[in-house]
C-alpha atoms as a PDB file:
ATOM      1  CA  UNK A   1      14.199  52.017  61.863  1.00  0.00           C
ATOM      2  CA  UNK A   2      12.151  49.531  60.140  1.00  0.00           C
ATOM      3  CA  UNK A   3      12.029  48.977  56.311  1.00  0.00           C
ATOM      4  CA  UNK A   4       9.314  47.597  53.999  1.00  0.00           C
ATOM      5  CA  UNK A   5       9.289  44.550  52.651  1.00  0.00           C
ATOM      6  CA  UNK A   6       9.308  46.595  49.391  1.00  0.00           C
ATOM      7  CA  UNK A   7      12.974  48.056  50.372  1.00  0.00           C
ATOM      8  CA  UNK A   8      14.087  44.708  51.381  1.00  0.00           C
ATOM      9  CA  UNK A   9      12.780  42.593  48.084  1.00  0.00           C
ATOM     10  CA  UNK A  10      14.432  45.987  45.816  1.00  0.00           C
ATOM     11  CA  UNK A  11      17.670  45.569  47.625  1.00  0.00           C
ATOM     12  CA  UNK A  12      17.733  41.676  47.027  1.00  0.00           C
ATOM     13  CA  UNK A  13      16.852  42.473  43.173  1.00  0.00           C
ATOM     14  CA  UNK A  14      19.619  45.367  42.715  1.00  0.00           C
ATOM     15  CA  UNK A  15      22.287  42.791  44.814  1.00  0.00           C
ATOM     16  CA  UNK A  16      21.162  39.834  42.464  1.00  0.00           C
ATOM     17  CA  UNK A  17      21.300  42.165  38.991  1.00  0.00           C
ATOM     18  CA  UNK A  18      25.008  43.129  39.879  1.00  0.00           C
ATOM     19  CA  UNK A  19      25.309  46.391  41.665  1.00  0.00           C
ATOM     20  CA  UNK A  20      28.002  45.691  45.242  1.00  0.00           C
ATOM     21  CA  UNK A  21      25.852  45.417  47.970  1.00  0.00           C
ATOM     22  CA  UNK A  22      27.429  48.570  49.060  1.00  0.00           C
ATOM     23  CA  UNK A  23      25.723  49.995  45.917  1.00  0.00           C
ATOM     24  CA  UNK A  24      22.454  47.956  45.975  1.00  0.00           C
ATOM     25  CA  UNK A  25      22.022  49.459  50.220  1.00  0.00           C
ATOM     26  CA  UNK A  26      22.931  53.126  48.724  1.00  0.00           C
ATOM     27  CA  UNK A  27      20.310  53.057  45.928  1.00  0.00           C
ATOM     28  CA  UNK A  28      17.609  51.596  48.439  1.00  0.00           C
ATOM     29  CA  UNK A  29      18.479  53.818  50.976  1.00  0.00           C
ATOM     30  CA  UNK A  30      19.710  51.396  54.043  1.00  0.00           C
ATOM     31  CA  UNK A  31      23.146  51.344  55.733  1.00  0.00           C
ATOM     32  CA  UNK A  32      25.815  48.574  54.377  1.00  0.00           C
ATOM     33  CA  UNK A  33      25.559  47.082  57.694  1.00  0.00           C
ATOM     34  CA  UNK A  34      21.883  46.560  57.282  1.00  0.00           C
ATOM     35  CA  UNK A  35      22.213  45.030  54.040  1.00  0.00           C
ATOM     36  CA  UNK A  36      24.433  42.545  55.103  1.00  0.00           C
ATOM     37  CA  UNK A  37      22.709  41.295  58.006  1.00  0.00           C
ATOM     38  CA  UNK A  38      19.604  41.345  55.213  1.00  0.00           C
ATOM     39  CA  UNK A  39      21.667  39.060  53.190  1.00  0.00           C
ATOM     40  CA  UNK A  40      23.412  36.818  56.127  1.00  0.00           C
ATOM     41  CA  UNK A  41      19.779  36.216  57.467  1.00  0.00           C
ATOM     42  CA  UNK A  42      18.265  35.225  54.394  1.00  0.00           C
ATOM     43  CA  UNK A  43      20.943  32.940  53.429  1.00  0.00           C
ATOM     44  CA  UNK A  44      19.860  30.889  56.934  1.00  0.00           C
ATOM     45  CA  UNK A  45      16.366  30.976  55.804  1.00  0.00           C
ATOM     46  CA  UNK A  46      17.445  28.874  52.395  1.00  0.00           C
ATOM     47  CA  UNK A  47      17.965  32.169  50.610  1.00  0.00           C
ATOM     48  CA  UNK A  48      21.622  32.069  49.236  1.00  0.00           C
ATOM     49  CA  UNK A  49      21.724  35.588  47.488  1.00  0.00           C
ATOM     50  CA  UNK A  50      25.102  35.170  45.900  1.00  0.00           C
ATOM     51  CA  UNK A  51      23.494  31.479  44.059  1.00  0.00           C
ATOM     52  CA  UNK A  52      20.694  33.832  42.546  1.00  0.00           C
ATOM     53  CA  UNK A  53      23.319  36.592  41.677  1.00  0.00           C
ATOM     54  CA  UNK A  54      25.125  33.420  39.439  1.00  0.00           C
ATOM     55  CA  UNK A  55      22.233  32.177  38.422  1.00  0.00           C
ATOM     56  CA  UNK A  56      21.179  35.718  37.032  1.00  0.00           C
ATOM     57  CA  UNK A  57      24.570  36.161  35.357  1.00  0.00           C
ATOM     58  CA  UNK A  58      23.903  32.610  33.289  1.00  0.00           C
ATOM     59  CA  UNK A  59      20.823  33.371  33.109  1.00  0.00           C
ATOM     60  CA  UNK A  60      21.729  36.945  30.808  1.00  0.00           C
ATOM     61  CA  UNK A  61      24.718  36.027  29.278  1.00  0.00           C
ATOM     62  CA  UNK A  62      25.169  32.215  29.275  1.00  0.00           C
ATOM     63  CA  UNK A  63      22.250  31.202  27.812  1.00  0.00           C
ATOM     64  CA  UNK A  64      23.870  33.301  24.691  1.00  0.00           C
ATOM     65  CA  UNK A  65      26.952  32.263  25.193  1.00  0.00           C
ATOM     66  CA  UNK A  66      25.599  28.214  25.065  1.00  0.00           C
ATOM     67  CA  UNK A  67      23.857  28.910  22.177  1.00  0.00           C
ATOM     68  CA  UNK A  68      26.860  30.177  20.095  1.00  0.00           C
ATOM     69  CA  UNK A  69      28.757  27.642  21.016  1.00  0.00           C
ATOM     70  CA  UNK A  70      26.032  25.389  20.087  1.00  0.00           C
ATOM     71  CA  UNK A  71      26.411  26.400  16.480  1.00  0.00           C
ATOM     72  CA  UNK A  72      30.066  26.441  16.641  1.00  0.00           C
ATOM     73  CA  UNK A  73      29.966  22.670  17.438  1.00  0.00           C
ATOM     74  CA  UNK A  74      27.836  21.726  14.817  1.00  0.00           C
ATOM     75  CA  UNK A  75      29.359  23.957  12.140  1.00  0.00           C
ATOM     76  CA  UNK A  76      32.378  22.305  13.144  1.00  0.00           C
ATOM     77  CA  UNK A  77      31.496  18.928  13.344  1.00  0.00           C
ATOM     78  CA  UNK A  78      29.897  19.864   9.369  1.00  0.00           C
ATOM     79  CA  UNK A  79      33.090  21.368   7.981  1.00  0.00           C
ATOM     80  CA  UNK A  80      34.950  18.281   9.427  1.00  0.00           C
ATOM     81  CA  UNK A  81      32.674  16.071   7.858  1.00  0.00           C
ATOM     82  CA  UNK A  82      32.899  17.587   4.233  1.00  0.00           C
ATOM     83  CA  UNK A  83      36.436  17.855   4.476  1.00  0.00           C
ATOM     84  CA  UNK A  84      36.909  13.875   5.081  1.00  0.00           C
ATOM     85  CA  UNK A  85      34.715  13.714   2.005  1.00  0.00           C
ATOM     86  CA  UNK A  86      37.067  15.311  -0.102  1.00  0.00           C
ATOM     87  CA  UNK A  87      39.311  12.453   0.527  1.00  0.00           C
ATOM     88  CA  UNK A  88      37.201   9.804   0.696  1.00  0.00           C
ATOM     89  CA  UNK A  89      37.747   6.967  -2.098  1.00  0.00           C
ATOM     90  CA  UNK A  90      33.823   6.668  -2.565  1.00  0.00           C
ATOM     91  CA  UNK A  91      32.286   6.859  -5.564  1.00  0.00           C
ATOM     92  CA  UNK A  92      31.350   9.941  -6.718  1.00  0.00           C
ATOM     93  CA  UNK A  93      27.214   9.446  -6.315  1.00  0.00           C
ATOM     94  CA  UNK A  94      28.014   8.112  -2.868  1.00  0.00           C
ATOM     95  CA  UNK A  95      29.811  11.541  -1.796  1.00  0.00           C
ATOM     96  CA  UNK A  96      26.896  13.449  -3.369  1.00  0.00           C
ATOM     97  CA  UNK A  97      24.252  11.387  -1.512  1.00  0.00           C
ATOM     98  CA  UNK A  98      26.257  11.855   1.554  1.00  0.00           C
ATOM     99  CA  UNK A  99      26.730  15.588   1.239  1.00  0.00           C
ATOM    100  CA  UNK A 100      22.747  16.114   0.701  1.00  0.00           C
ATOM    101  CA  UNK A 101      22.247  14.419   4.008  1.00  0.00           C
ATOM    102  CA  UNK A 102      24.353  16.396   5.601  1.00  0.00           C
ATOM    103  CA  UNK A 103      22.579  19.604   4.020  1.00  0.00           C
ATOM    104  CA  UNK A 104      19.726  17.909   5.132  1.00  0.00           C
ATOM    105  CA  UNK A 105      21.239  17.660   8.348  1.00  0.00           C
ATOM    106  CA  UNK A 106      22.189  21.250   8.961  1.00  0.00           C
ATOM    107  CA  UNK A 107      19.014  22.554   7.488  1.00  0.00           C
ATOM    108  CA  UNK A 108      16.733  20.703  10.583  1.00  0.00           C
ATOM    109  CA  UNK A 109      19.707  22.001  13.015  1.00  0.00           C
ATOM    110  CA  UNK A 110      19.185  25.532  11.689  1.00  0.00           C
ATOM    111  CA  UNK A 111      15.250  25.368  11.802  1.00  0.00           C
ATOM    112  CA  UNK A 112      15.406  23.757  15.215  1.00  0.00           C
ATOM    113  CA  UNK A 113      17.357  26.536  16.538  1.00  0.00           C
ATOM    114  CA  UNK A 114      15.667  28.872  14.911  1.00  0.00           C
ATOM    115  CA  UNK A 115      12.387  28.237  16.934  1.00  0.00           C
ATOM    116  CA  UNK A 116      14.634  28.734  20.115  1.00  0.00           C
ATOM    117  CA  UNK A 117      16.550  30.930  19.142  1.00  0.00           C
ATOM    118  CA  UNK A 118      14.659  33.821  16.989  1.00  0.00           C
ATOM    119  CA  UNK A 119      18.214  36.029  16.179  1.00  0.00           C
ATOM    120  CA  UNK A 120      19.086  33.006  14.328  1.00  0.00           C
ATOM    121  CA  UNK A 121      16.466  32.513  11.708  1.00  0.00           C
ATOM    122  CA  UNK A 122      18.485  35.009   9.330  1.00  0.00           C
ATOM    123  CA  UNK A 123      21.296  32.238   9.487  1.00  0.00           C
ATOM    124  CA  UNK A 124      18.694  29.582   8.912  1.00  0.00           C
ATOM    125  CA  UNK A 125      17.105  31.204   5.860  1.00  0.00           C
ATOM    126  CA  UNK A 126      20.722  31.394   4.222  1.00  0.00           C
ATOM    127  CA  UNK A 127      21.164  27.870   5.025  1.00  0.00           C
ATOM    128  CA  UNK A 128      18.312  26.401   4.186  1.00  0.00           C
ATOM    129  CA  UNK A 129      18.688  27.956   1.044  1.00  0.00           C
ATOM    130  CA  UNK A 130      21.740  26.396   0.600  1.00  0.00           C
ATOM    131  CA  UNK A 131      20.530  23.371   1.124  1.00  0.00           C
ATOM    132  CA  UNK A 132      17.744  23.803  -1.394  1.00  0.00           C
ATOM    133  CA  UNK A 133      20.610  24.798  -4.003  1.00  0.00           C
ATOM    134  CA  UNK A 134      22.380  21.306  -2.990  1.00  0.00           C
ATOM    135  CA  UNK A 135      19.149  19.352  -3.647  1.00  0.00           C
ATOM    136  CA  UNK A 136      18.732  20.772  -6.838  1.00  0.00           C
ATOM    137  CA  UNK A 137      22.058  20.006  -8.229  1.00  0.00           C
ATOM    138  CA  UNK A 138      22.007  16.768  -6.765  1.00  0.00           C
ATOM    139  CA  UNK A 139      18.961  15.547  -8.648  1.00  0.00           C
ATOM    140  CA  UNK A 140      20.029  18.369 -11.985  1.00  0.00           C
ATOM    141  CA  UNK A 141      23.222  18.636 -12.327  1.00  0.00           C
ATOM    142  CA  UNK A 142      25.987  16.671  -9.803  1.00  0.00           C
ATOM    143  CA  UNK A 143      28.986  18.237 -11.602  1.00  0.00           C
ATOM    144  CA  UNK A 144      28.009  21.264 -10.223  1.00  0.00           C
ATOM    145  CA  UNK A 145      27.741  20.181  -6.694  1.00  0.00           C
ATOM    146  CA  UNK A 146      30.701  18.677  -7.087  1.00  0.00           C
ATOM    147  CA  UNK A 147      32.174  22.054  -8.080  1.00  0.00           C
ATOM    148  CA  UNK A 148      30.502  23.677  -5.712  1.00  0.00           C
ATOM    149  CA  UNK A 149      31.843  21.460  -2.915  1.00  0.00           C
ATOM    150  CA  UNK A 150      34.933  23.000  -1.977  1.00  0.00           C
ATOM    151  CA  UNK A 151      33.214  26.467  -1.762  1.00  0.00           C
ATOM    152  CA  UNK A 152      30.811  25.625   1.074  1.00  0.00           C
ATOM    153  CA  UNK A 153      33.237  26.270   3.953  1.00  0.00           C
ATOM    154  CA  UNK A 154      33.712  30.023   2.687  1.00  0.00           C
ATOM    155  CA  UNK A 155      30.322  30.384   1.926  1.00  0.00           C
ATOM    156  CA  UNK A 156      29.377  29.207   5.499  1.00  0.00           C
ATOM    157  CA  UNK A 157      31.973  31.244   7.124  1.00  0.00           C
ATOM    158  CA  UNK A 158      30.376  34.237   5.140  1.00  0.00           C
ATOM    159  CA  UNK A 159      27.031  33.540   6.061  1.00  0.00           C
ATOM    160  CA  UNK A 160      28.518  33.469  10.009  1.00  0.00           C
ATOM    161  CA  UNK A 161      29.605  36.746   9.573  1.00  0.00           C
ATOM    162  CA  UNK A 162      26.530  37.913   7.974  1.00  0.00           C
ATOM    163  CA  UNK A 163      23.882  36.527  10.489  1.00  0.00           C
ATOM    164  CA  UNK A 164      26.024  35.270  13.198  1.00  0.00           C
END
């Protein structure tokens, strides 16, 4: 018995979404057997089902997955960063200077993101606020952000929690 092109292409789609081919034959209503052959000859044509099936599966979750770890980098490489200037035997304006850049820094990061990334604006709002807060003590009132200095790591992990 022939089948449509129409059974064929919903076979391919169920196969490459993640139902067994068993499955994906079953739910369009062809024998296993047929599916296979469906699937051996289209691989010989240049059509490698199982590529598009791992392509699909990045596709859905890796993208997400990349764009966590993303973060995780750059929140990382951050909280290294202020912690070495903790310790650092610069003078005190210099650490201050160097800590607004670094707002600075993580403030474009989160806006960039954001564009890509729209479930991550919440995060960038609380940052860039942060940042804003930083800028304002910098040029106001340096004691503060010097105070406030060893309380950014807990205030970022919150805001991870919150948004992330």
């Amino acid at each position: 018995m022939a089948h449509s092109q129409d059974v064929r292409d919903k076979l391919r789609r169920l196969y490459i979404e993640g139902l067994p081919l068993n499955g994906a034959a079953l739910s369009s209503g062809v024998s296993y057997d047929t599916a296979r052959d469906w699937k051996t000859k289209a691989k010989a044509k240049g059509d490698d089902w199982d590529t598009a099936r791992a392509a699909y599966r990045i596709s859905d979750a890796g993208i997400d997955e990349l764009n966590q770890q993303m973060v995780e980098d750059f929140s990382r490489q951050m909280i290294t960063t202020l912690r070495e200037l903790e310790v650092a035997e610069i003078p005190a304006a210099s650490k201050v200077g160097l800590m607004a850049q670094l707002s600075d820094a993580n403030a474009k990061f989160a806006k960039a993101f954001a564009r890509i990334n729209p479930a991550f604006s919440g995060l960038s709002v609380s940052l860039d606020t942060l940042k804003t807060i930083a800028d304002y003590l910098r040029a106001n009132d340096p004691a503060a952000l010097r105070a406030l200095q060893p309380h950014l790591e807990d205030i970022g992990a919150i805001l991870g929690k919150r948004y992330g």
